[in-house]
Protein backbone atom coordinates (compact mmCIF):
# COMPACT_ATOMS: atom_id res chain seq x y z
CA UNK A 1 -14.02 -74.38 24.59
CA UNK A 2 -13.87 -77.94 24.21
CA UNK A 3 -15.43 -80.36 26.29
CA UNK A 4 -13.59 -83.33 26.91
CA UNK A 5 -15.99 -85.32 25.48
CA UNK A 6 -15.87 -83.48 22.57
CA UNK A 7 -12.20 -83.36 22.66
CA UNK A 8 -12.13 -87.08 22.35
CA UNK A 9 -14.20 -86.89 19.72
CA UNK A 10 -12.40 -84.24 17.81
CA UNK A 11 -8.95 -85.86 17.94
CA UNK A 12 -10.23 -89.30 16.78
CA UNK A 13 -12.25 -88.21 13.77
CA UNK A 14 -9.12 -85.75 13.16
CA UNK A 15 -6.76 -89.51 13.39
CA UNK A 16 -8.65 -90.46 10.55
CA UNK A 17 -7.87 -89.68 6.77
CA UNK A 18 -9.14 -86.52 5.32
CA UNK A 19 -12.90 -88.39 4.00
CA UNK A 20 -16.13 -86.88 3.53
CA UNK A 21 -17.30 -88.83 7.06
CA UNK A 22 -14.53 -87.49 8.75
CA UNK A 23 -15.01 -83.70 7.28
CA UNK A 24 -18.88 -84.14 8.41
CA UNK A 25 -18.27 -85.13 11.66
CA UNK A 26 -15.72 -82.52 12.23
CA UNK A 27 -18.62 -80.13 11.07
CA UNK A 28 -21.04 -81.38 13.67
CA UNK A 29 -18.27 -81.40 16.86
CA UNK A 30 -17.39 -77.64 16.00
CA UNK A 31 -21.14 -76.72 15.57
CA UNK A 32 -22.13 -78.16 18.65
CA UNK A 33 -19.63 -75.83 20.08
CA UNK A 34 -20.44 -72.66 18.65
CA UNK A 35 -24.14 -73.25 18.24
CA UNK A 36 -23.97 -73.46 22.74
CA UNK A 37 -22.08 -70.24 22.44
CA UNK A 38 -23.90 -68.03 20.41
CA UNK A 39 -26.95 -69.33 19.41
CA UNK A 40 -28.58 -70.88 16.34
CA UNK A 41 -28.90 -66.77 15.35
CA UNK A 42 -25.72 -65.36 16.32
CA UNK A 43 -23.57 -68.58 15.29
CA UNK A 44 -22.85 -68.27 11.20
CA UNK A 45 -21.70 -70.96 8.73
CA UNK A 46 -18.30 -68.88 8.14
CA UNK A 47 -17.27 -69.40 11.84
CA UNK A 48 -18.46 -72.86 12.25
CA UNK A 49 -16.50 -73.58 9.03
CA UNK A 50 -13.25 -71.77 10.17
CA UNK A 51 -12.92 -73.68 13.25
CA UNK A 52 -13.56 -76.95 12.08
CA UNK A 53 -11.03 -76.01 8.77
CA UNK A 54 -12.66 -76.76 6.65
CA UNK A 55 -14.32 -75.24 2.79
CA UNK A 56 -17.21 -72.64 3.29
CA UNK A 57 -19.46 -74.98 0.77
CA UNK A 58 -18.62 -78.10 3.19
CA UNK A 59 -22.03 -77.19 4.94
CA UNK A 60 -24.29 -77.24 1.99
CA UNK A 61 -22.32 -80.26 0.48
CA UNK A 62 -23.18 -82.60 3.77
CA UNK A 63 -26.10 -80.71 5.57
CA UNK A 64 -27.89 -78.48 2.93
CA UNK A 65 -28.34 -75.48 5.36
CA UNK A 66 -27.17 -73.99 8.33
CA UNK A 67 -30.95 -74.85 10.07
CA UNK A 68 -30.16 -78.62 9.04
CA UNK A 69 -26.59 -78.81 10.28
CA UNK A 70 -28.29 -77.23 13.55
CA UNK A 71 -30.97 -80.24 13.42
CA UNK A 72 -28.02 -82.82 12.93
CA UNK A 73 -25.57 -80.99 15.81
CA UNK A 74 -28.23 -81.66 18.44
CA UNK A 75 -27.11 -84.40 20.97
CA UNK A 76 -29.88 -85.29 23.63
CA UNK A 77 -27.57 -88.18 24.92
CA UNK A 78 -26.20 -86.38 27.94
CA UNK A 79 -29.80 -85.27 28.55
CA UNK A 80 -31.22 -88.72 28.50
CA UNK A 81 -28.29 -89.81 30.67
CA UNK A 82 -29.85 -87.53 33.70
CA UNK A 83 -32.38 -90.23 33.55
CA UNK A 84 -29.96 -93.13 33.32
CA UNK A 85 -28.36 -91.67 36.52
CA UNK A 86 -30.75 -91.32 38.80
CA UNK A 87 -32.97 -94.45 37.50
CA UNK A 88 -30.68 -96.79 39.84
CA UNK A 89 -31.73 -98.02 42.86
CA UNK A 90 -32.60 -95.85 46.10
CA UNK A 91 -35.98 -94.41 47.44
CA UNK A 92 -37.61 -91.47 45.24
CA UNK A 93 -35.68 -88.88 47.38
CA UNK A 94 -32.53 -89.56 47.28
CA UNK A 95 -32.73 -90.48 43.16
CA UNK A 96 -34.48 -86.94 42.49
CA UNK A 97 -31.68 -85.51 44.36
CA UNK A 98 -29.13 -87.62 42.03
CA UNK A 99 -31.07 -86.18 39.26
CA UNK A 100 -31.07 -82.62 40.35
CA UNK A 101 -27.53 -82.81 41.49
CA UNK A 102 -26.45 -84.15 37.74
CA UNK A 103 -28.66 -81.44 35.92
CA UNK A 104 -27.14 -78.60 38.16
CA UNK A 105 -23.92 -79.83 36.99
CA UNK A 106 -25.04 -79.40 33.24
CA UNK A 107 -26.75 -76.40 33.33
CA UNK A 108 -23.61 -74.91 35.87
CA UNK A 109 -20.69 -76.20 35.14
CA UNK A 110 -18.65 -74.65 31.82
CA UNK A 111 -16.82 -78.23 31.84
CA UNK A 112 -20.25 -80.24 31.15
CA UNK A 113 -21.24 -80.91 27.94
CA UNK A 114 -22.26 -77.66 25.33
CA UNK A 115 -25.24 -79.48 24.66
CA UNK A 116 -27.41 -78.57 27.27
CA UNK A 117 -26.08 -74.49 26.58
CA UNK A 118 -27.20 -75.16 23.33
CA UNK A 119 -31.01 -76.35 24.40
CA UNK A 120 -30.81 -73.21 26.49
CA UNK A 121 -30.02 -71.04 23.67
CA UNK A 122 -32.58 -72.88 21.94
CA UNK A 123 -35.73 -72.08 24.72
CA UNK A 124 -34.53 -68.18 24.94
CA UNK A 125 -34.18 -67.79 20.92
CA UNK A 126 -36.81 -70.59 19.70
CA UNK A 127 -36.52 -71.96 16.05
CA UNK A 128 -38.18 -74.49 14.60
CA UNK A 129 -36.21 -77.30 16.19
CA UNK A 130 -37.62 -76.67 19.42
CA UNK A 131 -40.53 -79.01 18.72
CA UNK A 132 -37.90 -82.03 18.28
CA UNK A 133 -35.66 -80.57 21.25
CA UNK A 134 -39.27 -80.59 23.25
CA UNK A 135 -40.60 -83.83 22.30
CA UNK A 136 -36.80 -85.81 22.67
CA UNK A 137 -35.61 -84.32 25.56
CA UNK A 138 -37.38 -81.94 27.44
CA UNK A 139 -40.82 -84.50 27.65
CA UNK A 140 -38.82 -87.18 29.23
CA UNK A 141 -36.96 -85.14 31.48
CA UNK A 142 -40.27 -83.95 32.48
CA UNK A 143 -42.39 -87.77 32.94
CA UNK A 144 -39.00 -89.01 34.70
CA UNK A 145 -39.65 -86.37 37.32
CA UNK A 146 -43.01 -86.38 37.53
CA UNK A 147 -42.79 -90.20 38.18
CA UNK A 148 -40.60 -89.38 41.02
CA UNK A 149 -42.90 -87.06 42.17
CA UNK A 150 -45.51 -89.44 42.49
CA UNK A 151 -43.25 -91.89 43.65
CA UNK A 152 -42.24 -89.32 46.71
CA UNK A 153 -45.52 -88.54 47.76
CA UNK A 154 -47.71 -91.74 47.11
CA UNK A 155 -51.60 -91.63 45.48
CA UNK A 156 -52.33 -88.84 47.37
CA UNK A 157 -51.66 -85.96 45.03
CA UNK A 158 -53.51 -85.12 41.85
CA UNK A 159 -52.18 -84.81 38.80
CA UNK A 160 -52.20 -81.38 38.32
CA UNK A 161 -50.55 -80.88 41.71
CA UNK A 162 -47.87 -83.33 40.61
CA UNK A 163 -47.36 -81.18 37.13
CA UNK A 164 -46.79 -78.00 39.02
CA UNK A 165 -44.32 -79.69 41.34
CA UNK A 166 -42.38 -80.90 38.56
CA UNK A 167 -42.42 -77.33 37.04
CA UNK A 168 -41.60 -75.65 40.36
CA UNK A 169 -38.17 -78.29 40.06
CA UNK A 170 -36.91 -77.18 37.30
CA UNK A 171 -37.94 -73.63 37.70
CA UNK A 172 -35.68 -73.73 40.86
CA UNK A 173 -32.95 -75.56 39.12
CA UNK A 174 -33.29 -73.29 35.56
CA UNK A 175 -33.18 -70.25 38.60
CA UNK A 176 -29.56 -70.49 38.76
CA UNK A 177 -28.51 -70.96 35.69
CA UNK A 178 -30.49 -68.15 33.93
CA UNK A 179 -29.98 -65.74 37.18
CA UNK A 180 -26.67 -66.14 37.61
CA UNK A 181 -25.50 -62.82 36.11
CA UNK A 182 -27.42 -61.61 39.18
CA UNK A 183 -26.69 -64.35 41.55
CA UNK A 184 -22.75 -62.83 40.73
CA UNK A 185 -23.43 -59.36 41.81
CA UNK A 186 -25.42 -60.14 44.73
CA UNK A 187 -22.75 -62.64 45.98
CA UNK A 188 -19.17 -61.82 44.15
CA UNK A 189 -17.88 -64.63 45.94
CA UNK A 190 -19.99 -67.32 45.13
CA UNK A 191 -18.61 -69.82 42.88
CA UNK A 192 -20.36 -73.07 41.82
CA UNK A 193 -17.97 -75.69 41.99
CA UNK A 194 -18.99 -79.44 42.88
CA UNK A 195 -19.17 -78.77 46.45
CA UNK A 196 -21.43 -75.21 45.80
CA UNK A 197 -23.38 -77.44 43.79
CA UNK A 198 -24.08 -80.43 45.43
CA UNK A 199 -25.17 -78.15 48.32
CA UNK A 200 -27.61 -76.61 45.92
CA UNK A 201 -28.84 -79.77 45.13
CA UNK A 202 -29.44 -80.96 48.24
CA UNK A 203 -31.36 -77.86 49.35
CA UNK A 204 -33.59 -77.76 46.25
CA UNK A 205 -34.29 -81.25 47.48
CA UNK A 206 -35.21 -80.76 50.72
CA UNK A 207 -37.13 -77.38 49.89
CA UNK A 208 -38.86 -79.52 46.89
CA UNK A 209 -40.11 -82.62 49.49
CA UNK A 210 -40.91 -80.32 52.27
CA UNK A 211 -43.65 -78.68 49.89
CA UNK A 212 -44.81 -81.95 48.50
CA UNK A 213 -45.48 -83.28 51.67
CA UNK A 214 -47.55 -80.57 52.26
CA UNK A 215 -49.22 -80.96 49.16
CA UNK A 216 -49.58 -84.47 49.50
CA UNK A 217 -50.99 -84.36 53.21
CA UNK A 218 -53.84 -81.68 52.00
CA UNK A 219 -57.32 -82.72 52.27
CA UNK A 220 -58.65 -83.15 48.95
C-alpha cells in the first residue's frame, strides 16, 4: 500500500511524459514499496517491474541490478526527520519523548512511511547495504539519543552507562514492533492507534528516566 507520501510522489512523476527520469523514478517509488514488504530477498525484479508498468530490462537499463536499485530505493529522510522533530526546543525529557513518540509512529503505524519497514527488513535479513543503512541512519539516531541521555541525567553518568541506556530505548521501542505478533494474541484487543501510541510513548519515557536517574544518582 501506498503511503501518501509516496502517493504524491507517484501521481506527479506519473503527470509527467513517459521519459527515462520519469520511468526511473517510478522504479524507485514502487521498490520502496515492495522492498518494505517482502524484503530485499523475497522482493524480485519481475514484481517491482509489474507494479511500476513498466519493461522487465527497465532495471538493468537505469540501476544495473536488483542490489543497486535496492541501494538507490533507500530513503533515510523520514529517519533523519525523528531528529528534526524532537531537536526543537523543550528540556531533554519531554524532546526524547517527542522522539520516541514519532519513532513509535514509524515503526507502528502501516500509514507511516515503508521506509523504516524496509530498514527493518534490512536488520532481520542483512545484505550488504546494511553498512550504509548503519552508518546514515541508524548512527545518528543513536548519538541524537545518547545526547539526550546525557542531557537528562547531567555529567554524572559514564559513557558506557549512557550507551546501554540508549540501547535499552530502542530495545523497548523495537519491543513492539518486532513482538507484536505476540503482543496480538496476548491482548486481541489492543490496537495501536495515535492515542495507544502516544500512551506507549509516554510510558517508555517515564520507565526510561526513572532508570536513568537511578543510574545517574549511583556512586561511582
Amino acid at each position: 500500500m501506498h503511503t501518501p507520501r509516496d502517493l504524491l510522489k507517484l501521481n506527479a512523476v506519473n503527470a509527467k511524459a513517459d521519459t527515462p527520469e520519469s520511468t526511473r523514478e517510478r522504479l524507485l517509488i514502487v521498490a520502496r514499496e515492495v522492498f518494505s514488504e517482502q524484503g530485499f530477498q523475497g522482493a524480485t525484479v519481475r514484481e517491482i517491474c509489474r507494479r511500476a508498468e513498466v519493461n522487465l530490462a527497465a532495471v538493468n537499463y537505469h540501476f544495473s541490478s536488483k542490489e543497486a536499485l535496492f541501494g538507490a530505493a533507500l530513503d533515510f529522510e523520514p529517519l533523519h526527520a525523528l531528529c528534526d522533530n524532537a531537536a526543537h526546543e523543550g528540556c531533554a525529557e519531554a524532546r526524547l519523548q517527542r522522539f520516541i513518540q514519532d519513532f513509535l509512529t514509524q515503526l507502528m503505524d502501516e500509514k507511516s512511511s515503508s521506509q523504516c519497514r524496509l530498514v527493518m527488513h534490512e536488520l532481520i535479513n542483512p545484505t550488504l547495504a546494511l553498512d550504509s543503512i548503519v552508518r546514515e541512519a541508524i548512527a545518528p539516531l543513536h548519538e541524537f539519543v545518547g545526547e539526550l541521555v546525557r542531557d537528562a541525567a547531567g555529567t554524572r553518568i559514564s559513557s558506557a552507562a549512557s550507551r546501554r541506556c540508549v540501547f535499552s530505548i530502542f530495545g523497548q521501542c523495537l519491543f513492539y514492533r518486532h513482538g507484536y505478533a505476540v503482543i496480538q494474541r496476548l491482548h486481541p484487543k489492543l490496537r495501536y492507534d495515535a492515542k495507544e501510541i502516544a500512551a506507549t510513548a509516554q510510558h517508555i519515557t517515564e520507565f526510561s528516566l526513572a532508570g536513568l536517574k537511578q543510574i545517574a544518582d549511583k556512586p561511582r
